[in-house]
N, C-alpha and C. Protein backbone atom coordinates (compact mmCIF):
# COMPACT_ATOMS: atom_id res chain seq x y z
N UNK A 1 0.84 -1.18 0.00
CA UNK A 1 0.00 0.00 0.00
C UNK A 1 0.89 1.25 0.00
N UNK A 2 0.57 2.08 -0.88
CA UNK A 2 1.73 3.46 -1.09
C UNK A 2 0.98 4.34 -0.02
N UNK A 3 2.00 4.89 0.67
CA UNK A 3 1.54 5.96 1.66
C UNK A 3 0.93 7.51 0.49
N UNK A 4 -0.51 8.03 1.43
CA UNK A 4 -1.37 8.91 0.64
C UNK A 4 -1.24 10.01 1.59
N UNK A 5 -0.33 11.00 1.29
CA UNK A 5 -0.90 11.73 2.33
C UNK A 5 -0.87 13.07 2.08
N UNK A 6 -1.03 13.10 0.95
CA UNK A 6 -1.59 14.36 -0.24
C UNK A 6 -2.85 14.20 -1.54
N UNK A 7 -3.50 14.72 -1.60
CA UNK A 7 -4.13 14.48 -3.05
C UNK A 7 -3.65 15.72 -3.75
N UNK A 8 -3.59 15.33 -5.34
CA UNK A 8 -3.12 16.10 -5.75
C UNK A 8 -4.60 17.31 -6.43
N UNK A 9 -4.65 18.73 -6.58
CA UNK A 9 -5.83 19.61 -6.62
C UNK A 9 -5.20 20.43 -7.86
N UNK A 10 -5.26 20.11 -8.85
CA UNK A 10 -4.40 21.19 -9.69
C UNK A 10 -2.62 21.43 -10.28
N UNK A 11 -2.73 22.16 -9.54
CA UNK A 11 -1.06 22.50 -8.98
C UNK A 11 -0.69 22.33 -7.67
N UNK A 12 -1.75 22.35 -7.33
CA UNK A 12 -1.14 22.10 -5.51
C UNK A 12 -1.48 21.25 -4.77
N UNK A 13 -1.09 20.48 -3.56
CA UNK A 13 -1.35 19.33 -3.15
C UNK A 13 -1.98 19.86 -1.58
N UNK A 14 -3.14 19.19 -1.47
CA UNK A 14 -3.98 18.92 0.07
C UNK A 14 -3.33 17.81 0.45
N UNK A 15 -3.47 18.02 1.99
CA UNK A 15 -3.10 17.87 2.99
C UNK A 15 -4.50 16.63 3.31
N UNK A 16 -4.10 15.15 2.64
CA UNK A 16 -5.40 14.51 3.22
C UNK A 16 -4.98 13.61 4.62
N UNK A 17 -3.72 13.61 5.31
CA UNK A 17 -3.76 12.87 6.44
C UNK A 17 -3.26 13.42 7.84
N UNK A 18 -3.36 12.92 9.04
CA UNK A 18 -2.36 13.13 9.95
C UNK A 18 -0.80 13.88 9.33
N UNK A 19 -0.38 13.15 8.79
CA UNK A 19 1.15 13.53 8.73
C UNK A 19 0.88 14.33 7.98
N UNK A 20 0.53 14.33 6.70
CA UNK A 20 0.59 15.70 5.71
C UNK A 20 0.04 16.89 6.44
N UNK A 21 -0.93 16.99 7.84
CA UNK A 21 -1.21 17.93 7.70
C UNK A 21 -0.19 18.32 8.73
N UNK A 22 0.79 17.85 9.42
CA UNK A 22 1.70 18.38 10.41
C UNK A 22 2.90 18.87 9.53
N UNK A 23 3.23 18.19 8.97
CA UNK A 23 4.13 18.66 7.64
C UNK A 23 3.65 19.66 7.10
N UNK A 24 2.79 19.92 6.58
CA UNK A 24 1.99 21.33 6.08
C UNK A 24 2.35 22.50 7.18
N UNK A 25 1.99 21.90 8.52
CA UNK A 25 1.69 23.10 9.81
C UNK A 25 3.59 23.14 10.50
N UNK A 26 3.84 22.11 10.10
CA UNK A 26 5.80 22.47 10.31
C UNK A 26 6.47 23.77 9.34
N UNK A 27 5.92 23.48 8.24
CA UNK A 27 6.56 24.39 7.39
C UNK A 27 6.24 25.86 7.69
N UNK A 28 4.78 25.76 7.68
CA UNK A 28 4.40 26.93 7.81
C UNK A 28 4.51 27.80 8.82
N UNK A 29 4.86 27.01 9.81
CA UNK A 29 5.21 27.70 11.25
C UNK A 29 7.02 28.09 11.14
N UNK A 30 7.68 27.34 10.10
CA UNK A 30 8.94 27.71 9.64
C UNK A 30 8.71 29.19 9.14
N UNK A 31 8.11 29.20 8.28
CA UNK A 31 8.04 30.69 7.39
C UNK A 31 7.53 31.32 7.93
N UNK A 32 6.72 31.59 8.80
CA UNK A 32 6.33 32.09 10.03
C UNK A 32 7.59 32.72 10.71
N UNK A 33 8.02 31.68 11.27
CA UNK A 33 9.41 32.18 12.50
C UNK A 33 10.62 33.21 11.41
N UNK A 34 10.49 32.65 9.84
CA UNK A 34 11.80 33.03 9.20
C UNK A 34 11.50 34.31 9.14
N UNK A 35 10.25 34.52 8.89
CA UNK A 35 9.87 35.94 8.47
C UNK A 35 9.79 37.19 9.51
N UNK A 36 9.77 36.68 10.75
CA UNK A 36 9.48 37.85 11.86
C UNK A 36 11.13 38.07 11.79
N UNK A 37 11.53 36.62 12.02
CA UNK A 37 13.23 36.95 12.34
C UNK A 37 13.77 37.95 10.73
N UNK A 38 13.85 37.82 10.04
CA UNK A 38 14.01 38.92 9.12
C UNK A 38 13.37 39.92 9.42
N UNK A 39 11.94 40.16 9.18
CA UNK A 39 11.65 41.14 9.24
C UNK A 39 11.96 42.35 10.38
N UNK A 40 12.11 41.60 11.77
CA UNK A 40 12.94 42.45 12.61
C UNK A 40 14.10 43.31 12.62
N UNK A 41 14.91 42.98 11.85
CA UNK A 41 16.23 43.71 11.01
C UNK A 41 16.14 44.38 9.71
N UNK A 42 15.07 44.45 8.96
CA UNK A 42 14.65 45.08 7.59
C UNK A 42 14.36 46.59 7.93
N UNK A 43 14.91 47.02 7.02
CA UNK A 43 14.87 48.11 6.54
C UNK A 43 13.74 49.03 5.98
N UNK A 44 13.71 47.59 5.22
CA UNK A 44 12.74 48.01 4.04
C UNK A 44 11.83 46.75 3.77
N UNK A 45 10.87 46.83 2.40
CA UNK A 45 10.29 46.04 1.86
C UNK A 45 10.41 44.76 1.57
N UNK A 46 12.08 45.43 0.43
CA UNK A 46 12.76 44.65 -0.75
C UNK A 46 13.56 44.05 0.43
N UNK A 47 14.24 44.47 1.96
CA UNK A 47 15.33 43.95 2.49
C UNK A 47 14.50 42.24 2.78
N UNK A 48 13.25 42.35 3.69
CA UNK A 48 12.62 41.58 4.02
C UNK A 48 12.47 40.48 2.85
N UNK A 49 12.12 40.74 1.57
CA UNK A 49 12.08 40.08 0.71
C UNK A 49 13.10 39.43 0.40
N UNK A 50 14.07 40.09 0.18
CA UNK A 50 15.25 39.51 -0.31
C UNK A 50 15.80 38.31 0.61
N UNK A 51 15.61 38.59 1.93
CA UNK A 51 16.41 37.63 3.13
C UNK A 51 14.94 36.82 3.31
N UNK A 52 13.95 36.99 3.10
CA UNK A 52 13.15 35.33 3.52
C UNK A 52 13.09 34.31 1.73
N UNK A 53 13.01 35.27 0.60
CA UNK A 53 13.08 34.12 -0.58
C UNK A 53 14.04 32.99 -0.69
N UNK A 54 15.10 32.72 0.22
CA UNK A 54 16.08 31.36 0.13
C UNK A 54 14.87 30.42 1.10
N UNK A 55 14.80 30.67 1.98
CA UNK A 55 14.30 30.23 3.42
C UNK A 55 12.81 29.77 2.41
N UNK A 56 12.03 30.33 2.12
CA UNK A 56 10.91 29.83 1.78
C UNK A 56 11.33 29.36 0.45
N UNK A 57 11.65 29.82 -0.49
CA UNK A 57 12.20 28.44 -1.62
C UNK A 57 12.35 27.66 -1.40
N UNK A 58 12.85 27.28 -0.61
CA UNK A 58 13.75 26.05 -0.01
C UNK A 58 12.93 24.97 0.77
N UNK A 59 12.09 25.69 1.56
CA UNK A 59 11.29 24.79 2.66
C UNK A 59 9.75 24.73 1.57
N UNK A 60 9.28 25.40 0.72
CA UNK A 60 7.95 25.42 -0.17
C UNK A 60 8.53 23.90 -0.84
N UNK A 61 9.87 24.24 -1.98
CA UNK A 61 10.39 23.02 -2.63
C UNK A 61 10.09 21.60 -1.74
N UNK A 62 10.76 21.90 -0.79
CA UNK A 62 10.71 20.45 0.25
C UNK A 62 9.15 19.80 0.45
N UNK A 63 8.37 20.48 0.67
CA UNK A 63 7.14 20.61 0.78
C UNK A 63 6.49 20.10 -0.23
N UNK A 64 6.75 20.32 -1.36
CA UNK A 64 6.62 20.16 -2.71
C UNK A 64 6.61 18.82 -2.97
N UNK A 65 8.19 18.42 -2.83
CA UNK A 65 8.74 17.06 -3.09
C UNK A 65 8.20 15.81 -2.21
N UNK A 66 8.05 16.57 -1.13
CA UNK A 66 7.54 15.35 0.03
C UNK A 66 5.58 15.23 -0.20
N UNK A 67 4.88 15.76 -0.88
CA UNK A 67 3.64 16.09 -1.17
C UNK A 67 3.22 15.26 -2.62
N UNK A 68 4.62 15.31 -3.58
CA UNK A 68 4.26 14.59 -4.76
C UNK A 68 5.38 13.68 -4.64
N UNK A 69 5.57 12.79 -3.79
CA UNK A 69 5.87 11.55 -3.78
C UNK A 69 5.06 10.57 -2.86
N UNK A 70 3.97 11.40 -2.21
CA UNK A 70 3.02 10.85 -1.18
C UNK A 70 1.83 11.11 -1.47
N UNK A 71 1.82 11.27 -2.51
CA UNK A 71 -0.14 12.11 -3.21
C UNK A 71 -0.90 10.78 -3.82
N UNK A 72 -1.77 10.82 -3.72
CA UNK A 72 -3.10 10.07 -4.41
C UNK A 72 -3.27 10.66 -5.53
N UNK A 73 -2.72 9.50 -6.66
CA UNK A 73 -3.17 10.25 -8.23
C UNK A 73 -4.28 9.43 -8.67
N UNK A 74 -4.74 10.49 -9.63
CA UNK A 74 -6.32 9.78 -10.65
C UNK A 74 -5.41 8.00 -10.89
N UNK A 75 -4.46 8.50 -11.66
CA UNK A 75 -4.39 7.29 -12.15
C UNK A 75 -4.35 6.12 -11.00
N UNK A 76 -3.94 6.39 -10.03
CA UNK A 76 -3.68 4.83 -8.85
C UNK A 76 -4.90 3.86 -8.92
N UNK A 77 -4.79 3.09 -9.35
CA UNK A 77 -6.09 1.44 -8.73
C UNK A 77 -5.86 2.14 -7.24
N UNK A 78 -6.76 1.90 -6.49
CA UNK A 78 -7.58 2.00 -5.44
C UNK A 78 -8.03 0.41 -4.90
């Protein structure tokens, strides 16, 4: 049995189990923390921007990868 713990919606993948949805709520509480911690030292707009786009590239990608290797596709027998 292949672990499901995304369906896939488009372009983007739901969160259909336990784990996907803590994985979902890990990340997001990542970009959360990355962003105050930048944004506390910004300057500006563009500074804030510039210093959280690695941090969320990086952890969205992961997110990404771990979502479409664990998703429920049309095509799967059931």
């Amino acid at each position: 049995m292949k672990l499901q713990w995304f369906k896939k919606a488009g372009w983007i993948y739901i969160p259909t189990s336990f784990a996907g949805i803590v994985i979902t709520a890990g990340i997001l509480f990542f970009c959360v923390t990355v962003f105050i911690a930048i944004d506390r030292n910004s300057h500006s707009v563009s500074d804030t921007l510039y210093g959280i786009f690695p941090y969320f590239a990086s952890a969205i990608t992961i997110l990404f990868w771990i979502a479409s290797h664990t998703a429920a596709h049309t095509s799967d027998p059931q």
